[in-house]
PDB file of N, CA and C in Angstrom:
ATOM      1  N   UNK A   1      57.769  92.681  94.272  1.00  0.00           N
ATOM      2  CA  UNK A   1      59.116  92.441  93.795  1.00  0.00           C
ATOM      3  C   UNK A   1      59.274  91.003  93.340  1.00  0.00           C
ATOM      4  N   UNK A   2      58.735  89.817  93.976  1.00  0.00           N
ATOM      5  CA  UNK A   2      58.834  88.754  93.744  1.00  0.00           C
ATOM      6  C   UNK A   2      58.585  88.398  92.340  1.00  0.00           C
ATOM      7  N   UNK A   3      58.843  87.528  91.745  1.00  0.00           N
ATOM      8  CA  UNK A   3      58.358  87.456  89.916  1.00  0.00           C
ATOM      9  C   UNK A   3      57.112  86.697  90.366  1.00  0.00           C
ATOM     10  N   UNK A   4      56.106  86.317  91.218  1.00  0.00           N
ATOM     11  CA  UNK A   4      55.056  85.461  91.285  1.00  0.00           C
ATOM     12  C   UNK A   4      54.645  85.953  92.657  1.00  0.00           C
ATOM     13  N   UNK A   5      53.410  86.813  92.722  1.00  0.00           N
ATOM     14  CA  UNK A   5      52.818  87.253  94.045  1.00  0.00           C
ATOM     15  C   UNK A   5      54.011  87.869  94.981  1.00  0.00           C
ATOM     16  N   UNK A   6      53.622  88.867  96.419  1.00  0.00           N
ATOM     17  CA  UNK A   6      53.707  89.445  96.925  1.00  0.00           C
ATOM     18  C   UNK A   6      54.768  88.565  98.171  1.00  0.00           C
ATOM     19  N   UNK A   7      54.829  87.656  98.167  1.00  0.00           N
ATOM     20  CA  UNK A   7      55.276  86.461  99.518  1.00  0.00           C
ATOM     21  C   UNK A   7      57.044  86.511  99.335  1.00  0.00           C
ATOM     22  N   UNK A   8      57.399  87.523  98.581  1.00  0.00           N
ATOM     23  CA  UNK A   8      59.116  87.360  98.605  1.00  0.00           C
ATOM     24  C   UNK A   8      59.759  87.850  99.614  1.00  0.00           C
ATOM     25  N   UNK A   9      59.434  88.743 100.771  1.00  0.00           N
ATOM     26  CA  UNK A   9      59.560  88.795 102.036  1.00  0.00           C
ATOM     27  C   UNK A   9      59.447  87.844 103.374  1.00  0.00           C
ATOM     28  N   UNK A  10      58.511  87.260 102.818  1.00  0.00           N
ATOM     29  CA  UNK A  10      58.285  85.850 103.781  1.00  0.00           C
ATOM     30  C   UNK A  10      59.315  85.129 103.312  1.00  0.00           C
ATOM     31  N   UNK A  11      58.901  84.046 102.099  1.00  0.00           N
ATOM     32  CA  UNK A  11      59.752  83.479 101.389  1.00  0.00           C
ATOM     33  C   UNK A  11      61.336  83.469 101.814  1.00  0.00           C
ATOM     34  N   UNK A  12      61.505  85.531 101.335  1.00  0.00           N
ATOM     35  CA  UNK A  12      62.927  85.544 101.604  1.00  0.00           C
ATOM     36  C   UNK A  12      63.752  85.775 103.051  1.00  0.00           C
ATOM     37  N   UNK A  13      62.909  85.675 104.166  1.00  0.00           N
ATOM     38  CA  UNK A  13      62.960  85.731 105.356  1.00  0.00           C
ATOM     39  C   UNK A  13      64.170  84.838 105.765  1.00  0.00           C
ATOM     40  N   UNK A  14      64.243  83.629 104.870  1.00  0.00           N
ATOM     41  CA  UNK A  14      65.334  82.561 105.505  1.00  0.00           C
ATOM     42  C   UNK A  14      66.853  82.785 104.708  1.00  0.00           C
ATOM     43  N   UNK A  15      67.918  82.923 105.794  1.00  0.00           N
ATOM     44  CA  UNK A  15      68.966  83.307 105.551  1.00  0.00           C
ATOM     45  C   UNK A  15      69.127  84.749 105.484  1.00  0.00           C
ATOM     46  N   UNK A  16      67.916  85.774 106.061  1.00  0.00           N
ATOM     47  CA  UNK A  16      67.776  87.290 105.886  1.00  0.00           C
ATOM     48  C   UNK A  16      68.546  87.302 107.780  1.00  0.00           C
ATOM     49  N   UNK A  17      69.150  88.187 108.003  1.00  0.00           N
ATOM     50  CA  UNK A  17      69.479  88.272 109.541  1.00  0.00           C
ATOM     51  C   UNK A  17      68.412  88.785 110.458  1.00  0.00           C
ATOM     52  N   UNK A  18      68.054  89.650 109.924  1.00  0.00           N
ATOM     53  CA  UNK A  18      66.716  90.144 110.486  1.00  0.00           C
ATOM     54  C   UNK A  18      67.053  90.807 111.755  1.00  0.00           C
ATOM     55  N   UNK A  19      68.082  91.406 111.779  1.00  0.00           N
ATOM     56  CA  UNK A  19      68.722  92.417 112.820  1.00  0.00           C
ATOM     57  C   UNK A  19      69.069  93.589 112.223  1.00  0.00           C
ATOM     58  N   UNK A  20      69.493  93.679 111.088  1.00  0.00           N
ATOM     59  CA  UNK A  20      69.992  94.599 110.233  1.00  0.00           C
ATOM     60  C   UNK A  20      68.869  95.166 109.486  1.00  0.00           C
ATOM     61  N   UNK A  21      67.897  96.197 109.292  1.00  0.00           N
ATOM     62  CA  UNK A  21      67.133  96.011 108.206  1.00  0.00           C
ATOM     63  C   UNK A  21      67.949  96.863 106.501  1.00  0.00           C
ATOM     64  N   UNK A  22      68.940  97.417 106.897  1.00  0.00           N
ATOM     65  CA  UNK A  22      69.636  97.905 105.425  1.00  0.00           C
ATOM     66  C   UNK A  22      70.043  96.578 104.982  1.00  0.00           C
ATOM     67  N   UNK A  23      71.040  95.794 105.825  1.00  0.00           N
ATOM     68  CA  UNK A  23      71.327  94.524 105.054  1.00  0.00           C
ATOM     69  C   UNK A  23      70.234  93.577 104.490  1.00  0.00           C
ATOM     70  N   UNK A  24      69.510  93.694 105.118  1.00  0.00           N
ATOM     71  CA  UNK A  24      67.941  92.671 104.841  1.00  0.00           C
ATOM     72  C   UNK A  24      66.971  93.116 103.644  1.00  0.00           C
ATOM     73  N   UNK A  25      67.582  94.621 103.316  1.00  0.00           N
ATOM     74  CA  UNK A  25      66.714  95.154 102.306  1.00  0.00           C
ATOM     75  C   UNK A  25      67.663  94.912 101.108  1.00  0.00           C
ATOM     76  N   UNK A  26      68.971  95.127 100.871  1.00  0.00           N
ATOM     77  CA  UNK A  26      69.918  94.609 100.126  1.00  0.00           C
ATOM     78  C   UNK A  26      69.763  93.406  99.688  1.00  0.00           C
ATOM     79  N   UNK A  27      69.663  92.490 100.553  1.00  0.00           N
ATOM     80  CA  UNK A  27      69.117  91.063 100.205  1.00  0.00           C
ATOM     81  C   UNK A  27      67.814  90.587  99.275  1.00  0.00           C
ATOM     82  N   UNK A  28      66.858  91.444 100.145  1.00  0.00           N
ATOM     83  CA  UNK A  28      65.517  91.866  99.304  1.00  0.00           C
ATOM     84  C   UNK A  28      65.833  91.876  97.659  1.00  0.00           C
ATOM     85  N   UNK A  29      65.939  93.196  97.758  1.00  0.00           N
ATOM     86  CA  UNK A  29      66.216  93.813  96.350  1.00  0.00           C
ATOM     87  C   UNK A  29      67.373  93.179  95.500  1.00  0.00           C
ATOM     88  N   UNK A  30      68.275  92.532  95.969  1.00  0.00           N
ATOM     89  CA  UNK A  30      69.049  91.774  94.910  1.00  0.00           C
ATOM     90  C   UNK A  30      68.494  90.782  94.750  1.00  0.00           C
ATOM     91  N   UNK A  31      67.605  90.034  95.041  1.00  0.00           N
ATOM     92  CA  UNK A  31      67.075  88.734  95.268  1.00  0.00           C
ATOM     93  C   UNK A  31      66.244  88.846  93.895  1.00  0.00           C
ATOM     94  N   UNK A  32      64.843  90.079  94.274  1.00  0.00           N
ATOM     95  CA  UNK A  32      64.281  90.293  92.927  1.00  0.00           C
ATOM     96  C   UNK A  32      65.190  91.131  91.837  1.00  0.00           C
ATOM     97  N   UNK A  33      65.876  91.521  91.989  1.00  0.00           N
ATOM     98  CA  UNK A  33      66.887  91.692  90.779  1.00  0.00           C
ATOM     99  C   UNK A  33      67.427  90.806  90.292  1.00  0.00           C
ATOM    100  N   UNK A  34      68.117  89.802  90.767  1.00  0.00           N
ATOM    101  CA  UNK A  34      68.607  88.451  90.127  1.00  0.00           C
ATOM    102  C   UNK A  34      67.613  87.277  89.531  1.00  0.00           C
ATOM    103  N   UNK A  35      66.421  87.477  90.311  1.00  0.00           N
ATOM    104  CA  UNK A  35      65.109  87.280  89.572  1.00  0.00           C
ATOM    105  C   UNK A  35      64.891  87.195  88.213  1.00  0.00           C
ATOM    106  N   UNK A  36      64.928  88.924  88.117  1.00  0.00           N
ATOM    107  CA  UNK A  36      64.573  89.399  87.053  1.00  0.00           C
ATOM    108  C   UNK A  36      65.537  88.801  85.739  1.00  0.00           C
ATOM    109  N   UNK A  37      66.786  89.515  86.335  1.00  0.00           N
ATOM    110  CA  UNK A  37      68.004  88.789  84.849  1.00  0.00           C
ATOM    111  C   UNK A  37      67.780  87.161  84.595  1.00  0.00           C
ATOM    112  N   UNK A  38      67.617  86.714  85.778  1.00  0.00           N
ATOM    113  CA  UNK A  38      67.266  84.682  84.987  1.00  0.00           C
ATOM    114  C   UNK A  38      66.114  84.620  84.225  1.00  0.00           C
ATOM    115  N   UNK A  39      64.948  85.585  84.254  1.00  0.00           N
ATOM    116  CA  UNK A  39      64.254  85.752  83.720  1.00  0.00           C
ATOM    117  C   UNK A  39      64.385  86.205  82.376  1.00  0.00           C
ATOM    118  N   UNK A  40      65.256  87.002  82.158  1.00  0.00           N
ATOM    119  CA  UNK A  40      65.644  87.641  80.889  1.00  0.00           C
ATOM    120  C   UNK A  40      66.963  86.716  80.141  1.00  0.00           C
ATOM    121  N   UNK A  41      67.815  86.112  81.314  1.00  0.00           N
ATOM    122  CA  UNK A  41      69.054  85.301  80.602  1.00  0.00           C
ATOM    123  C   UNK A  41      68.923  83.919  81.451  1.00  0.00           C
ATOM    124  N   UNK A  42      68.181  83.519  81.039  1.00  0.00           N
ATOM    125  CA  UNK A  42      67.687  81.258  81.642  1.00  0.00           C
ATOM    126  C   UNK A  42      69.229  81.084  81.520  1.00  0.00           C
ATOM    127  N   UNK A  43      69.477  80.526  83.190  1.00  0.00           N
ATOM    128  CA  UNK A  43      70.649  79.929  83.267  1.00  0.00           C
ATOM    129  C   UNK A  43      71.911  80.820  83.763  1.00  0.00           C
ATOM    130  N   UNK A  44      71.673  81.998  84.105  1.00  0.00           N
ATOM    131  CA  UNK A  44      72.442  82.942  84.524  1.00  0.00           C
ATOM    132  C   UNK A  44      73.192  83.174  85.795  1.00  0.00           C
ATOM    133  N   UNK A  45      71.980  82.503  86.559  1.00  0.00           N
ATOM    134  CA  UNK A  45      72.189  81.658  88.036  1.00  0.00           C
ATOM    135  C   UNK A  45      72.858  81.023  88.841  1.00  0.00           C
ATOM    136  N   UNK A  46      72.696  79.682  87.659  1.00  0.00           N
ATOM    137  CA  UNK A  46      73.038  78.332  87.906  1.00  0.00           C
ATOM    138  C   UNK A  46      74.687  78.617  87.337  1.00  0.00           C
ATOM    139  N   UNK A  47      74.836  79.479  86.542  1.00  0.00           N
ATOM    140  CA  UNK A  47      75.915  79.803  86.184  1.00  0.00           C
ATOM    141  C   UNK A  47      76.866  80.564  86.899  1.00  0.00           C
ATOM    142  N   UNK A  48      76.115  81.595  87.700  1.00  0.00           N
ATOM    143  CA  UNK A  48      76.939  82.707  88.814  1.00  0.00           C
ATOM    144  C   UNK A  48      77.152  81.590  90.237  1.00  0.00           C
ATOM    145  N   UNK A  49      76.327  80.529  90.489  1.00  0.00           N
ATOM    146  CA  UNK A  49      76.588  79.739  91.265  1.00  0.00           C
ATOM    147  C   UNK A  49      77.863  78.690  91.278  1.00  0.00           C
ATOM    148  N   UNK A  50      78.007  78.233  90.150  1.00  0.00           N
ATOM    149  CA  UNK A  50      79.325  77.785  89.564  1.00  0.00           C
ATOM    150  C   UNK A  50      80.543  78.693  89.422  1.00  0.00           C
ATOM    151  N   UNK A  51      80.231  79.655  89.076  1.00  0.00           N
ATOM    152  CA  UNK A  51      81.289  80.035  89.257  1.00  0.00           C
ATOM    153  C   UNK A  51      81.927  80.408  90.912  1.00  0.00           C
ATOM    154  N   UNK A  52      80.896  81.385  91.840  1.00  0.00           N
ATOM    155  CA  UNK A  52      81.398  81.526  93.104  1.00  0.00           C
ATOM    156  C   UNK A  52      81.828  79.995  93.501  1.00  0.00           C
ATOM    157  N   UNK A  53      81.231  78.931  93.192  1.00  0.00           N
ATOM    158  CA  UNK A  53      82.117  77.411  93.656  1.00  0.00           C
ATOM    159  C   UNK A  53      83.306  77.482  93.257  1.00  0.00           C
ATOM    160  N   UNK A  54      83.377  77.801  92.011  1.00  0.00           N
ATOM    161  CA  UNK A  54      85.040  77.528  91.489  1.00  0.00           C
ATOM    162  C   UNK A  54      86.129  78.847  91.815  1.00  0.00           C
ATOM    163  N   UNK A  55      85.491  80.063  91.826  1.00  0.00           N
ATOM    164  CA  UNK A  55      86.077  80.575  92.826  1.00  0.00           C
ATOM    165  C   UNK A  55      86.519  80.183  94.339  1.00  0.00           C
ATOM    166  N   UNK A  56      85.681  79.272  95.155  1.00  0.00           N
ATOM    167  CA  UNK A  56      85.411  79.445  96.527  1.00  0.00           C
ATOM    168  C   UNK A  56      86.569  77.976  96.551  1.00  0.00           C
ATOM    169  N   UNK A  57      86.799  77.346  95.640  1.00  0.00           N
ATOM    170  CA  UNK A  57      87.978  76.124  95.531  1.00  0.00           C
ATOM    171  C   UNK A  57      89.072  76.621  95.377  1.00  0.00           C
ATOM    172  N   UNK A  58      89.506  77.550  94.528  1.00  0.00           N
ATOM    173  CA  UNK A  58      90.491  78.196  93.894  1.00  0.00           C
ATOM    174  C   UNK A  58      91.507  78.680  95.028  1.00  0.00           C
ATOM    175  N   UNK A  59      90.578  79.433  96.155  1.00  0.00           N
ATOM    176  CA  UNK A  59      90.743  79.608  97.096  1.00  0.00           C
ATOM    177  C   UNK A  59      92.079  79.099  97.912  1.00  0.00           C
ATOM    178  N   UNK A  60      93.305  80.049  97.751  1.00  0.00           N
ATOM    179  CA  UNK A  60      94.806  79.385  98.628  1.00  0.00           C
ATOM    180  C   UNK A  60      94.450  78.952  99.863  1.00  0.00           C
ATOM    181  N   UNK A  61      94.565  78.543 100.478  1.00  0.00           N
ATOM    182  CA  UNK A  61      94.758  78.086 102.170  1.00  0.00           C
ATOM    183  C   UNK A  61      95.313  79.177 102.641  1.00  0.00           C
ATOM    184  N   UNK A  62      96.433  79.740 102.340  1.00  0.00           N
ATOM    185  CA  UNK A  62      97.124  80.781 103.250  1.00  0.00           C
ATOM    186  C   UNK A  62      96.553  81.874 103.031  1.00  0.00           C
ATOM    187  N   UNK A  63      95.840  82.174 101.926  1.00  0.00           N
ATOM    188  CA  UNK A  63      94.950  83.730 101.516  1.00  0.00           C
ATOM    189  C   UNK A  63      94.887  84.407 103.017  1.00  0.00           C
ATOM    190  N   UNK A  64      95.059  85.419 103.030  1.00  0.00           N
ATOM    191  CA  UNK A  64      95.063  86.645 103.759  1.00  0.00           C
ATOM    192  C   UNK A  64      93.918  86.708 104.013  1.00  0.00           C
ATOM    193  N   UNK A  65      92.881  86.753 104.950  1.00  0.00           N
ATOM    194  CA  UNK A  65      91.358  87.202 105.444  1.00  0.00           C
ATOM    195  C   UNK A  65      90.426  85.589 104.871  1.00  0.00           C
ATOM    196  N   UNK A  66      91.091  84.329 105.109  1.00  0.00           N
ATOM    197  CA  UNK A  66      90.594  83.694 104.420  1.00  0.00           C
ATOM    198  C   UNK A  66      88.948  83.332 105.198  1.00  0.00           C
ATOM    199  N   UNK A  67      88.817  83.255 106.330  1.00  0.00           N
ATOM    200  CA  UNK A  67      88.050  83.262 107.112  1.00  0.00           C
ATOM    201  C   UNK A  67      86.599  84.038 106.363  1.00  0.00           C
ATOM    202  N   UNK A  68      87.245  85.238 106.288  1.00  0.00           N
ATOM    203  CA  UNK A  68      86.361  86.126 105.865  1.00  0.00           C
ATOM    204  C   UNK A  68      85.606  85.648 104.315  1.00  0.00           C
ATOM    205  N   UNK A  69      86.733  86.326 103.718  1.00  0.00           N
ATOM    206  CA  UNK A  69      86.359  85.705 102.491  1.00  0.00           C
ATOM    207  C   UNK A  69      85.411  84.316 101.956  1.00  0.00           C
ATOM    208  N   UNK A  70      86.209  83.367 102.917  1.00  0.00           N
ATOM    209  CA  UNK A  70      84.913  82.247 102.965  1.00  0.00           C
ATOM    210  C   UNK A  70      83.427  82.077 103.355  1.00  0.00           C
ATOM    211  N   UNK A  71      83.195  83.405 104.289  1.00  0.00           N
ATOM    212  CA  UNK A  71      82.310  84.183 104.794  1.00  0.00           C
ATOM    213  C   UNK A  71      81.120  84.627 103.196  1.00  0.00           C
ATOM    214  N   UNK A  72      82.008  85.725 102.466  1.00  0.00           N
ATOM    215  CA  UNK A  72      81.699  86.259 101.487  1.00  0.00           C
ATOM    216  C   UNK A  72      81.169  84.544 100.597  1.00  0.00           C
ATOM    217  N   UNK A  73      81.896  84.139 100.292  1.00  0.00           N
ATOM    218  CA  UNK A  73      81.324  82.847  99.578  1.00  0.00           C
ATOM    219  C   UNK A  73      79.981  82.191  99.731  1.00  0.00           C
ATOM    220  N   UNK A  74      79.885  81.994 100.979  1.00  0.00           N
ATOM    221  CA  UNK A  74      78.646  81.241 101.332  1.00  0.00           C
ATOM    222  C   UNK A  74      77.833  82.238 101.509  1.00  0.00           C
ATOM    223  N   UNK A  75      77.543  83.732 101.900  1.00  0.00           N
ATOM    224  CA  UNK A  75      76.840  84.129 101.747  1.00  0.00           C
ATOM    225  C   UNK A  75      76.058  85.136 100.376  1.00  0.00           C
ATOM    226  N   UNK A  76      77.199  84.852  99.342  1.00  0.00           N
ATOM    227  CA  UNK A  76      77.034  84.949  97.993  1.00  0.00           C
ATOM    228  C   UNK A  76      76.123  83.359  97.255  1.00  0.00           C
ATOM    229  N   UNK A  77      76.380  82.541  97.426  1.00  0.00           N
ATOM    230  CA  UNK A  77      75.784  81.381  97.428  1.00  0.00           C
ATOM    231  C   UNK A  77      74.462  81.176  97.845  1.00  0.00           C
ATOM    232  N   UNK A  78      74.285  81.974  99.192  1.00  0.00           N
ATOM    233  CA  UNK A  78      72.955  81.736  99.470  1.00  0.00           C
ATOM    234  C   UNK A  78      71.692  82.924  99.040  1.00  0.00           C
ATOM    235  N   UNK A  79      72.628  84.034  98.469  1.00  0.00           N
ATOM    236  CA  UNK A  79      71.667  84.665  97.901  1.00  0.00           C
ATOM    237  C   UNK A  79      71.193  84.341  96.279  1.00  0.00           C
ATOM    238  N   UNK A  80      72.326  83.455  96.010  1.00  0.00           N
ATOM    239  CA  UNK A  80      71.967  82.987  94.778  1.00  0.00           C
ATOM    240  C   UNK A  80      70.976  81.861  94.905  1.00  0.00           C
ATOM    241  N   UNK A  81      71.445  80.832  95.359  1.00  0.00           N
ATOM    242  CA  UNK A  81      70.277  79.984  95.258  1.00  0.00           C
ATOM    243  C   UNK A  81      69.238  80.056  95.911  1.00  0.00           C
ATOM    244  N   UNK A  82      69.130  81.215  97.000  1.00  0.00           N
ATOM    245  CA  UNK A  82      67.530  81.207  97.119  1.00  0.00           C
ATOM    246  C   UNK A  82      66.852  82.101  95.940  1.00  0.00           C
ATOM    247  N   UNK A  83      67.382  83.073  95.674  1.00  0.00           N
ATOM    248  CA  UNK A  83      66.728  83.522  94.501  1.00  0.00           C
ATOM    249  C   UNK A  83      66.364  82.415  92.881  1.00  0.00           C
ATOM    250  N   UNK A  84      67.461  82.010  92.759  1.00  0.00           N
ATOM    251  CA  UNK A  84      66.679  80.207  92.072  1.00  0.00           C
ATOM    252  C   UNK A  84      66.440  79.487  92.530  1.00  0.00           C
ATOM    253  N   UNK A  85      65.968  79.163  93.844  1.00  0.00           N
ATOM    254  CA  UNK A  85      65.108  78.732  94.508  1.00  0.00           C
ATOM    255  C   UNK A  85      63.516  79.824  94.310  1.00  0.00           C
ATOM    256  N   UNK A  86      63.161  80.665  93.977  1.00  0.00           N
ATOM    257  CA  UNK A  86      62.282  81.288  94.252  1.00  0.00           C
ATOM    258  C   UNK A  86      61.696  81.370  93.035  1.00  0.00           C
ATOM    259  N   UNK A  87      63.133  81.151  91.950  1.00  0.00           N
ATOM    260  CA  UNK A  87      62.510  81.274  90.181  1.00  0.00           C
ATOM    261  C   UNK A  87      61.806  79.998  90.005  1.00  0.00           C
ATOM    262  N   UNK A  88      62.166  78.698  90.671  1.00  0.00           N
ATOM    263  CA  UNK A  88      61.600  77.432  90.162  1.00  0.00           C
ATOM    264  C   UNK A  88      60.123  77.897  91.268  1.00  0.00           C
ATOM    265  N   UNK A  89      59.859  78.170  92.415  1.00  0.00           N
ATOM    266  CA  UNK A  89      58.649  77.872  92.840  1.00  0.00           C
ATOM    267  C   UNK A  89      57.711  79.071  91.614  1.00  0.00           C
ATOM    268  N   UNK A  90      58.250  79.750  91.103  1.00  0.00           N
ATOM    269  CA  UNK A  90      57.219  80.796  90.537  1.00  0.00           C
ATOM    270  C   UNK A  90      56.811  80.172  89.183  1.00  0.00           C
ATOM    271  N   UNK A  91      57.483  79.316  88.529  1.00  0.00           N
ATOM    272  CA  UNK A  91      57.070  78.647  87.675  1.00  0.00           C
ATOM    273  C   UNK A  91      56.506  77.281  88.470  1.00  0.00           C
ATOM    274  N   UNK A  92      56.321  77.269  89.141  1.00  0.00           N
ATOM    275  CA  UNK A  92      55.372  75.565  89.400  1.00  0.00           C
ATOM    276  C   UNK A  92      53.411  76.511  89.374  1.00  0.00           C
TER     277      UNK A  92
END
């Protein structure tokens, strides 16, 4: 799945919960899926990353489930940038 050798399980091990294995496979597989599209659209990433920021500012204080939601943020964030984290090691 990885775009460069077999190690995207290891690799993607950090920030995986590793209690869950449906959630951990979700992670998996979107990871090399988001892969794939930066691969096909350079910059797609760095772009979905900016935006969940400017979403994650936008963000009222009083929002209803804000807790949560801030939840959703950072862990949208971290599936993004480890997956461009994973596009720059496959090109070195």
């Amino acid at each position: 799945m990885c775009v460069k050798g077999s190690n995207q399980i290891r690799q993607n091990s950090q920030g995986m919960n590793m209690k869950n294995a449906k959630t951990d496979a979700c992670v998996y597989l979107l990871g090399g899926l988001l892969q794939r599209l930066e691969l096909k659209s350079p910059g797609l990433l760095k772009e979905m990353i900016n935006g969940v920021k400017g979403d994650q500012l936008a963000l009222p204080n009083e929002a209803p489930e804000k807790e949560h939601i801030e939840q959703i943020f950072t862990e949208s964030l971290n599936i993004l940038e480890r997956a461009d984290g994973l596009i720059k090691l496959s090109k070195n």
